[in-house]
Structure formats: structure tokens, C-alpha cells
C-alpha atoms as a PDB file:
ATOM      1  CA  UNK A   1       0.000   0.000   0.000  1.00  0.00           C
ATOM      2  CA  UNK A   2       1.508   3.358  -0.765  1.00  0.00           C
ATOM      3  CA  UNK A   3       1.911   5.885   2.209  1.00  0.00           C
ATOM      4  CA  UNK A   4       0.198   8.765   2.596  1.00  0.00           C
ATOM      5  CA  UNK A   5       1.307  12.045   1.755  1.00  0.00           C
ATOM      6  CA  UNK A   6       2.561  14.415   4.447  1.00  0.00           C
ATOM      7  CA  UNK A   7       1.912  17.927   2.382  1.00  0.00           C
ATOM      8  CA  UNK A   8      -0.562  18.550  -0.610  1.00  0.00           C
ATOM      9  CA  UNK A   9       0.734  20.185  -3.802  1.00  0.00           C
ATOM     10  CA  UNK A  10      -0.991  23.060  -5.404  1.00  0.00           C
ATOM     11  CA  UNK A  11      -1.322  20.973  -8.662  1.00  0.00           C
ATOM     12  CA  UNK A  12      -2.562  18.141  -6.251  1.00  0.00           C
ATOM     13  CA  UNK A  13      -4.942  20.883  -4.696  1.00  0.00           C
ATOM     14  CA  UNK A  14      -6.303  22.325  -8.471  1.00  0.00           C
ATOM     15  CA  UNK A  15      -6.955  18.127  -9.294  1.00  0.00           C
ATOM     16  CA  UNK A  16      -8.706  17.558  -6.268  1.00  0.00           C
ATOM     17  CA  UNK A  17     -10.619  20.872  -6.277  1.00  0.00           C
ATOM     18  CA  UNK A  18     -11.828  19.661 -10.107  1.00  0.00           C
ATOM     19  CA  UNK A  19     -12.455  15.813  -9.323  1.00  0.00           C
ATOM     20  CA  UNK A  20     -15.072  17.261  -6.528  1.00  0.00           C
ATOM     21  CA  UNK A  21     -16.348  20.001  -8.898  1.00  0.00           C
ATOM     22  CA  UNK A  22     -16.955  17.343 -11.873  1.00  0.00           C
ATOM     23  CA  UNK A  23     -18.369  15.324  -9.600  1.00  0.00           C
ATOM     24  CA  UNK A  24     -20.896  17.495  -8.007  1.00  0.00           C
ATOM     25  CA  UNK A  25     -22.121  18.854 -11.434  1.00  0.00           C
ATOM     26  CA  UNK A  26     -22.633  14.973 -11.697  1.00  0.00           C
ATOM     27  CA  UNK A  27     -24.961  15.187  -9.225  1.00  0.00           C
ATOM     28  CA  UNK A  28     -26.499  18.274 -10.064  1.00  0.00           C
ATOM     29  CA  UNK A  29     -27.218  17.130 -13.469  1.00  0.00           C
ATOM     30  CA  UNK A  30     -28.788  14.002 -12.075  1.00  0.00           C
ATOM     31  CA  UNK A  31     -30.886  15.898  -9.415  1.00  0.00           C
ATOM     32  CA  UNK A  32     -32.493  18.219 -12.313  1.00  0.00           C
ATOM     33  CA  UNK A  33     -33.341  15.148 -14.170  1.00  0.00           C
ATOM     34  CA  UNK A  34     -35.095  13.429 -11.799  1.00  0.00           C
ATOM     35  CA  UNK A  35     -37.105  16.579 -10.751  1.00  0.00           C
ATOM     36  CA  UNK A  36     -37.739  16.851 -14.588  1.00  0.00           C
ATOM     37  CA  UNK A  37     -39.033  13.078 -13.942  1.00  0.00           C
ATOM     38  CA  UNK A  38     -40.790  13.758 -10.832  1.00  0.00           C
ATOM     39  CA  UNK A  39     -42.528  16.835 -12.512  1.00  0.00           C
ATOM     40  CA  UNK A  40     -43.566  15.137 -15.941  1.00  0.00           C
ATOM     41  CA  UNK A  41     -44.461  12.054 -13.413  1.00  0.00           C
ATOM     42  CA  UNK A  42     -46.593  14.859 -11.497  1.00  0.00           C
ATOM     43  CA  UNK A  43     -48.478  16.682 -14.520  1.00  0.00           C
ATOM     44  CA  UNK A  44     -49.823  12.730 -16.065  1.00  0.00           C
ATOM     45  CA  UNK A  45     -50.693  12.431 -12.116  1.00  0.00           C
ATOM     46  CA  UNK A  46     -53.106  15.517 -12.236  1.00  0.00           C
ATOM     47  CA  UNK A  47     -54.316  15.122 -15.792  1.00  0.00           C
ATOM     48  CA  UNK A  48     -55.605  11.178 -14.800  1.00  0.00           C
ATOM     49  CA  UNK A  49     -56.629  12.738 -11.613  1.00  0.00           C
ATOM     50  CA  UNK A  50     -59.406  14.997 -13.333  1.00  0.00           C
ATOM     51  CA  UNK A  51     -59.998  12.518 -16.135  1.00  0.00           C
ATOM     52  CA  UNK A  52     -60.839  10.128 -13.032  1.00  0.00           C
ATOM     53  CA  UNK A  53     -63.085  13.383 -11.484  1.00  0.00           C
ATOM     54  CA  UNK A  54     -64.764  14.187 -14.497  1.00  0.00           C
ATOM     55  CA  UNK A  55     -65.827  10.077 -14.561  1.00  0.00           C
ATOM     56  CA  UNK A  56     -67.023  10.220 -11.092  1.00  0.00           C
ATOM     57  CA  UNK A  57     -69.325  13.283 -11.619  1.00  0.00           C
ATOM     58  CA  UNK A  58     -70.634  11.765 -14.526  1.00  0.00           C
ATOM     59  CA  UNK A  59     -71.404   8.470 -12.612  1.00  0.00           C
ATOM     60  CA  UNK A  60     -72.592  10.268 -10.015  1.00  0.00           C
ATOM     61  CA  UNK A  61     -75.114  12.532 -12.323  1.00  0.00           C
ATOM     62  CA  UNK A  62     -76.629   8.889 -13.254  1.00  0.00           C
ATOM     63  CA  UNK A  63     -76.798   7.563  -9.979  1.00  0.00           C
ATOM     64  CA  UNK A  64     -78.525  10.454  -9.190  1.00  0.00           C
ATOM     65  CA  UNK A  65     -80.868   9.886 -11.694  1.00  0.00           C
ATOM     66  CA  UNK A  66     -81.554   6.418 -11.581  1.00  0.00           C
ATOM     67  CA  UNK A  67     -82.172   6.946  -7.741  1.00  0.00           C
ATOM     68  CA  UNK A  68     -85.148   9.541  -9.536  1.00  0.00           C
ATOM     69  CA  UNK A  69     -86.527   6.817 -11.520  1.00  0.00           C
ATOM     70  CA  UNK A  70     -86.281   4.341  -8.846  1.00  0.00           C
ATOM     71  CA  UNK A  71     -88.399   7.214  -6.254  1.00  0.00           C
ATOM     72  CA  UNK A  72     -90.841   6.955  -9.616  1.00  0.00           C
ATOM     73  CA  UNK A  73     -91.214   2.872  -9.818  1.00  0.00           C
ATOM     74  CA  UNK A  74     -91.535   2.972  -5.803  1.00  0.00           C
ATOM     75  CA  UNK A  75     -94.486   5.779  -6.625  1.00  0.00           C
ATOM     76  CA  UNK A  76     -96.314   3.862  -9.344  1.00  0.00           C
ATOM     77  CA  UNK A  77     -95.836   0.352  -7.590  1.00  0.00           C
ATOM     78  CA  UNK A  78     -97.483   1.604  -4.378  1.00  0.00           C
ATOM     79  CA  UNK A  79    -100.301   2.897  -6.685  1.00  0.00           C
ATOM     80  CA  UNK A  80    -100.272  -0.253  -8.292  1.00  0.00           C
ATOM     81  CA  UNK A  81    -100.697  -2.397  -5.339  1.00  0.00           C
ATOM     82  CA  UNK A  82    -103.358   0.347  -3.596  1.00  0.00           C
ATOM     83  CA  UNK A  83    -105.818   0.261  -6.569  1.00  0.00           C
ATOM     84  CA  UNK A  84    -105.294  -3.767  -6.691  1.00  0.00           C
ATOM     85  CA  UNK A  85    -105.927  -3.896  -2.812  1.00  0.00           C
ATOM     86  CA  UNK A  86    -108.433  -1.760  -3.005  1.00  0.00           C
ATOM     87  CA  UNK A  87    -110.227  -3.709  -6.451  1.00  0.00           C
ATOM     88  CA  UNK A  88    -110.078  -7.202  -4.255  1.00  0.00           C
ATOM     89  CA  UNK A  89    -111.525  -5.491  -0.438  1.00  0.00           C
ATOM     90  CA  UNK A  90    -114.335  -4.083  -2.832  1.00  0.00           C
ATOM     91  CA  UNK A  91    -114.869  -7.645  -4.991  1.00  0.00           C
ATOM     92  CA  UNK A  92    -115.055  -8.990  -1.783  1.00  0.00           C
ATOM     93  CA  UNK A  93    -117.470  -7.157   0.263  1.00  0.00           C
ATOM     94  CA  UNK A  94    -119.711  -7.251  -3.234  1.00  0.00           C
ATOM     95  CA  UNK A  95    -119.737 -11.077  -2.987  1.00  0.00           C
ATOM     96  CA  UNK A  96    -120.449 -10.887   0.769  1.00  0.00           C
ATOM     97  CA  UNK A  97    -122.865  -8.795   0.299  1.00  0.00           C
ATOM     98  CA  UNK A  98    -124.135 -11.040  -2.568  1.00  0.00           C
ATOM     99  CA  UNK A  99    -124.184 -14.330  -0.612  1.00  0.00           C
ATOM    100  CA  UNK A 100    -126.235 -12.922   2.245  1.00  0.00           C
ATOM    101  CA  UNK A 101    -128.795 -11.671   0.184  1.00  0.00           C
ATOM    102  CA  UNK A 102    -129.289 -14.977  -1.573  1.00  0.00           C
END
């Protein structure tokens, strides 16, 4: 193994001082691409995020109205079964009423 050095040369100095300075702009070039990364990554996040939005209000606007037409069904099927009720209690006292005064 080769000992260390006791003193540092200027031209030893200048080559360390660049190794460190290449070596940061390294880094700072790779740091600027991954925030260019993170930020194209970001913008595609929003743009499904309000694609996914839009979607939901729309599904919700026809939940909304099939929870209308339901309300409607519930409204004519009560009707529905009133009337009937109502047909049979009447067909029944009229046959009642028919058998006793035989």
C-alpha cells in the first residue's frame, strides 16, 4: 500500500478541487433530471386525476338519476298495489254482500 502524503501540492490541490467540482455537477445534473421526472411524473398524475373526477361526476349525475326513476317505480308500484288492494276489499265485500242476500 503506498503511504500517505505528508503535504498537498498546489497541482494536487487544483486536481482535487476539479475531481469534486466534476463530480458534483454529476450530481447536479442528475438531481435536475429526476425533478424533470418527478414533474412530468406529477403533470400525467393531475391530468388522470381529473380525467378520473370528471368520470365520477358523470357516474354520479346517473346515480342520481336512476335513484329519480327508482323514487318513480316505488311511486307507481305503491299505486299499483293500492288500486289492486283496493279492487279485491271491494270484490269482496260485493260477494259478501251477494251471498247474504241470496
Amino acid at each position: 500500500m503506498e503511504a500517505m502524503r505528508e503535504a498537498w501540492t498546489d497541482e494536487r490541490l487544483d486536481d482535487f478541487r476539479a475531481e469534486v467540482n466534476r463530480r458534483f455537477d454529476e450530481v447536479n445534473r442528475r438531481f435536475d433530471r429526476l425533478e424533470r421526472e418527478v414533474k412530468g411524473q406529477r403533470v400525467e398524475m393531475n391530468t388522470r386525476l381529473a380525467e378520473t373526477n370528471a368520470r365520477l361526476d358523470h357516474l354520479s349525475a346517473r346515480v342520481d338519476h336512476l335513484g329519480d326513476r327508482i323514487d318513480g317505480l316505488h311511486l307507481t308500484v305503491q299505486r299499483a298495489l293500492l288500486q289492486v288492494g283496493g279492487g279485491v276489499i271491494v270484490t269482496m265485500i260485493v260477494g259478501f254482500a251477494g251471498i247474504i242476500l241470496t
